[in-house]
N, C-alpha and C. Protein backbone atom coordinates (compact mmCIF):
# COMPACT_ATOMS: atom_id res chain seq x y z
N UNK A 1 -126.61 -50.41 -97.75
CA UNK A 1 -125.50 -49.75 -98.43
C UNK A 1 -124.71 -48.94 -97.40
N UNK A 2 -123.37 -48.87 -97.60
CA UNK A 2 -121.98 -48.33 -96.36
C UNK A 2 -122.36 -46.95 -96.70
N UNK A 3 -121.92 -46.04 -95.52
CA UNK A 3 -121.51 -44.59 -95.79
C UNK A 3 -120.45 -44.35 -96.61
N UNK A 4 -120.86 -43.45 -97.21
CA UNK A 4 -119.46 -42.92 -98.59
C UNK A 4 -118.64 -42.39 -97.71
N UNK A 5 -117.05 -42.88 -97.56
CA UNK A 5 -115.76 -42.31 -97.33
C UNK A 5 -115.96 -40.55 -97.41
N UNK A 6 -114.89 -40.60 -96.67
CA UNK A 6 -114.73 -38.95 -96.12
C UNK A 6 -113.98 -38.68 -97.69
N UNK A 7 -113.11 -39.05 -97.68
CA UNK A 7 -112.05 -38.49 -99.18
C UNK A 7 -113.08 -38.61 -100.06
N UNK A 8 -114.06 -39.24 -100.69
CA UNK A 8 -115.09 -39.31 -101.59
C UNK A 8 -116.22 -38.54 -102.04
N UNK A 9 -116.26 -37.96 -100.54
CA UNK A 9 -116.60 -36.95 -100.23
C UNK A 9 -116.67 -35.41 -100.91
N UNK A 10 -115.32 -35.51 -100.20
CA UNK A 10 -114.39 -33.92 -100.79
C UNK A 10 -113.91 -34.58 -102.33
N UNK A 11 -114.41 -35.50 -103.22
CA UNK A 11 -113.48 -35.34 -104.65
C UNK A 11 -115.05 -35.36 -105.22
N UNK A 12 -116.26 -35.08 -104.44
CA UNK A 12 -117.41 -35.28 -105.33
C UNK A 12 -117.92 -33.67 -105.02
N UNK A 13 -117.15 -32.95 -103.72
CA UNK A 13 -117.70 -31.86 -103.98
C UNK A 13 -116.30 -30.75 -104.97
N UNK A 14 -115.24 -31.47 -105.06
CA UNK A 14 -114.51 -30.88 -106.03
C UNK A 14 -115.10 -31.09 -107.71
N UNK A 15 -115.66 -32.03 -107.72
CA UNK A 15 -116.46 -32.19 -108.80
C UNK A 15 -117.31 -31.50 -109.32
N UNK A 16 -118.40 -31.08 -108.31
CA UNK A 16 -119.32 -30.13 -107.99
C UNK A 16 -118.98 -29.16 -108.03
N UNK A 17 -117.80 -28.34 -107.68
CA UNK A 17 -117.51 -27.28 -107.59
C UNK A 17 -116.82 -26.76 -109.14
N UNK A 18 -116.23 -27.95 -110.04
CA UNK A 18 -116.00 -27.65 -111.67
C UNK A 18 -116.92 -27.59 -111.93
N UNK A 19 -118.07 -27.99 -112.27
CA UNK A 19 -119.25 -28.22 -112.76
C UNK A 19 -120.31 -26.79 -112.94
N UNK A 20 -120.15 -26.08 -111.51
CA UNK A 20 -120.74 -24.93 -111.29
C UNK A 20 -119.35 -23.65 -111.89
N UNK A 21 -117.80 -24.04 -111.83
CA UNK A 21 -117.57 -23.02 -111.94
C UNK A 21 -117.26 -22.92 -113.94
N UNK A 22 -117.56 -24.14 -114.73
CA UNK A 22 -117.60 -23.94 -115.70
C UNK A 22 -119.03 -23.35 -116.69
N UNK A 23 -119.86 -23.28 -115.99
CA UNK A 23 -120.63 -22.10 -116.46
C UNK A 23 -121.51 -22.45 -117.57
N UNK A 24 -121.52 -24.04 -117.84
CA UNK A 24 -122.25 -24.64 -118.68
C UNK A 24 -123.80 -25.23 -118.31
N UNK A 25 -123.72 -25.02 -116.86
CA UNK A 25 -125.00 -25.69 -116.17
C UNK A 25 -126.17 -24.64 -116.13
N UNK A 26 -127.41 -25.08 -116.18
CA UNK A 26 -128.51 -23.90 -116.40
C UNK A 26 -128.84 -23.68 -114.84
N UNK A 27 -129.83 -22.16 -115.05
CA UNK A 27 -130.03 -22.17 -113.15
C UNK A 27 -130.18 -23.09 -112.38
N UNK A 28 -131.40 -23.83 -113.10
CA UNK A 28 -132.02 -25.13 -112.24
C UNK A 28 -130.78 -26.29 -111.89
N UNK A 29 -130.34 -26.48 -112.73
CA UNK A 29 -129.16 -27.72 -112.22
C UNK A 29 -127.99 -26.99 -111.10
N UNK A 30 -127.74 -25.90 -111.33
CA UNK A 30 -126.64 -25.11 -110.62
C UNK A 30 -127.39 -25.17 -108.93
N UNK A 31 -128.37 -24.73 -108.85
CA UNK A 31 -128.85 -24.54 -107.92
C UNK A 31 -129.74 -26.09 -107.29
N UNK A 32 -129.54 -27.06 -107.88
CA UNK A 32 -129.71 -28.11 -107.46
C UNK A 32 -127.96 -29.24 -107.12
N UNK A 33 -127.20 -28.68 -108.08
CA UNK A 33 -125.87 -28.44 -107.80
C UNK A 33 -124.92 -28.03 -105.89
N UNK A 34 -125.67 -26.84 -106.23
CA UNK A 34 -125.36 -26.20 -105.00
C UNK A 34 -126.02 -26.86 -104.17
N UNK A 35 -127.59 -26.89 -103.94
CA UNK A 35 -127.83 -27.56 -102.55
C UNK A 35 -127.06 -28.84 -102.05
N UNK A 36 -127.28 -29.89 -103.19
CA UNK A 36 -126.09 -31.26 -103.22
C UNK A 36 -124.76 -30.63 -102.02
N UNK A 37 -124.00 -30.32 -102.67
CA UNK A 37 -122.75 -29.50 -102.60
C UNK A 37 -123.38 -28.99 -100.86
N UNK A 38 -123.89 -28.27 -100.40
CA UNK A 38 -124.39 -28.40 -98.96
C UNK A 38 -124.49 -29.08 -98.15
N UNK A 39 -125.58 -30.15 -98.85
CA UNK A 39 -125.62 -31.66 -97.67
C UNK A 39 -124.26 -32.19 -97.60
N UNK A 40 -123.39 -32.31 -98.85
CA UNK A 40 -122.28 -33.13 -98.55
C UNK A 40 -121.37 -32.19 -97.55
N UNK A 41 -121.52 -30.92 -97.26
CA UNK A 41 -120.71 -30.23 -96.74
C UNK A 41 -120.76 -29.97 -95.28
N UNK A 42 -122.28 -30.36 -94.95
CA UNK A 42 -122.77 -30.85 -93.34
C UNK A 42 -122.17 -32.10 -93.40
N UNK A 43 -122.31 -33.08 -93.91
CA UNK A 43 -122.09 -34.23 -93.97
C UNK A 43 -120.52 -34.52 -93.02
N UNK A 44 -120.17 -33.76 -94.34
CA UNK A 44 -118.23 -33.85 -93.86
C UNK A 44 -118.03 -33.24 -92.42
N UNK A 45 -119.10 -31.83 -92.19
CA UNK A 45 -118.58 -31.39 -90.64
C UNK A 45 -119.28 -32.26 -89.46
N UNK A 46 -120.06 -32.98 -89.63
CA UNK A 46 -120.62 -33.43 -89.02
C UNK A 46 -119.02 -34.87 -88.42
N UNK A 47 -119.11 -35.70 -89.63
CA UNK A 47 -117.57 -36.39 -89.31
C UNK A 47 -116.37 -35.88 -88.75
N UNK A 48 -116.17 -34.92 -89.12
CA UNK A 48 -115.05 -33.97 -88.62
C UNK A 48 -115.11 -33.65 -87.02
N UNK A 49 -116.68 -33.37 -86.76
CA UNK A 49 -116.83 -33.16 -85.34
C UNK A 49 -116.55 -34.84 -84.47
N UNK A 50 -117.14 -35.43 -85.28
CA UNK A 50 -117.28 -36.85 -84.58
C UNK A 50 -116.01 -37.43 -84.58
N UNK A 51 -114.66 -37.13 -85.27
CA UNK A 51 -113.22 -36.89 -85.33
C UNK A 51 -112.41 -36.47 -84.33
N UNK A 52 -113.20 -34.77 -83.90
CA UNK A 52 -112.32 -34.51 -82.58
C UNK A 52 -112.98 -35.04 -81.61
N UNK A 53 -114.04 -35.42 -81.68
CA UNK A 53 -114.61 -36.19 -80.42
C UNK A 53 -113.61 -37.23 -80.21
N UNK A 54 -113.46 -38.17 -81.16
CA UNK A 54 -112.91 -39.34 -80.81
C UNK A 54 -111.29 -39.33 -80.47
N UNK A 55 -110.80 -38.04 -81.07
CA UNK A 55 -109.25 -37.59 -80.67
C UNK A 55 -108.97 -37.22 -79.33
N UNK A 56 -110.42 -36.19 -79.19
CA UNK A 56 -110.62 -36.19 -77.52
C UNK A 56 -110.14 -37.19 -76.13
N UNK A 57 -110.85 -38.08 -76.49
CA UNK A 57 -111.38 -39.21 -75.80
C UNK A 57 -110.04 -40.10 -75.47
N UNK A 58 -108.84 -40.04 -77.08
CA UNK A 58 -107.45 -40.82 -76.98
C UNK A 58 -106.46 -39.79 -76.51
N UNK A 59 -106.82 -39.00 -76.48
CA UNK A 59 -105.81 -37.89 -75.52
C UNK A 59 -105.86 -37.89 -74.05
N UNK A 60 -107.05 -38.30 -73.55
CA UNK A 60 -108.01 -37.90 -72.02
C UNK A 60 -107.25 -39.59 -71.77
N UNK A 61 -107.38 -40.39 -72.35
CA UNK A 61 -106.92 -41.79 -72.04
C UNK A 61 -105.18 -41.67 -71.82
N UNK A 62 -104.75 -40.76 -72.76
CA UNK A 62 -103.18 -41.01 -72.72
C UNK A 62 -102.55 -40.26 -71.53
N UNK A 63 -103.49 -39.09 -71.55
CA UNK A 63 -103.01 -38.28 -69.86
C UNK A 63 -102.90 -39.37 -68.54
N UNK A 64 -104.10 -39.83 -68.89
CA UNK A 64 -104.63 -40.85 -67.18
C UNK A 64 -103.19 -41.62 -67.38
N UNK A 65 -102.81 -42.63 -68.55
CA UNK A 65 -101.78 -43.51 -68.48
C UNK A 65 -100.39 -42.95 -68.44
N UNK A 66 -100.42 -42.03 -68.97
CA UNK A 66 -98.73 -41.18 -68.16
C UNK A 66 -98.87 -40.37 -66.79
N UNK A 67 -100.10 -40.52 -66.26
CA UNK A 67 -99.85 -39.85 -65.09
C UNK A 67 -100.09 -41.19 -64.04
N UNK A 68 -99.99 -42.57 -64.45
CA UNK A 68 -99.73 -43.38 -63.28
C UNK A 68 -98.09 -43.61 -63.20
């Protein structure tokens, strides 16, 4: 099975985040809620880092080719 999309991401922790702020969920789900809502939130910085890495890398390439 593929990695879940970055945008899929952020509309499952906007999801997550109605869910907890409507006030219908008991401790236990809220707080099983929330941890969820965590991993996906490493998840996303983790891509994000691996993002400027790779922006890095096409910038460092575009210097070398305008400076021949």
């Amino acid at each position: 099975m593929g990695e879940i999309p970055f945008e899929s991401k952020i509309e499952k922790l906007k999801a997550i985040v109605e869910e907890l702020e409507s006030g219908k969920l008991t401790l236990k789900d809220s707080l099983q809620k929330f941890e969820e809502s965590v991993d996906i939130v490493n998840k996303c910085n983790k891509e994000i880092e691996q993002a400027e890495l790779k922006i890095e890398v096409i910038m460092k390439k575009d210097d070398k080719i305008k400076a021949k």
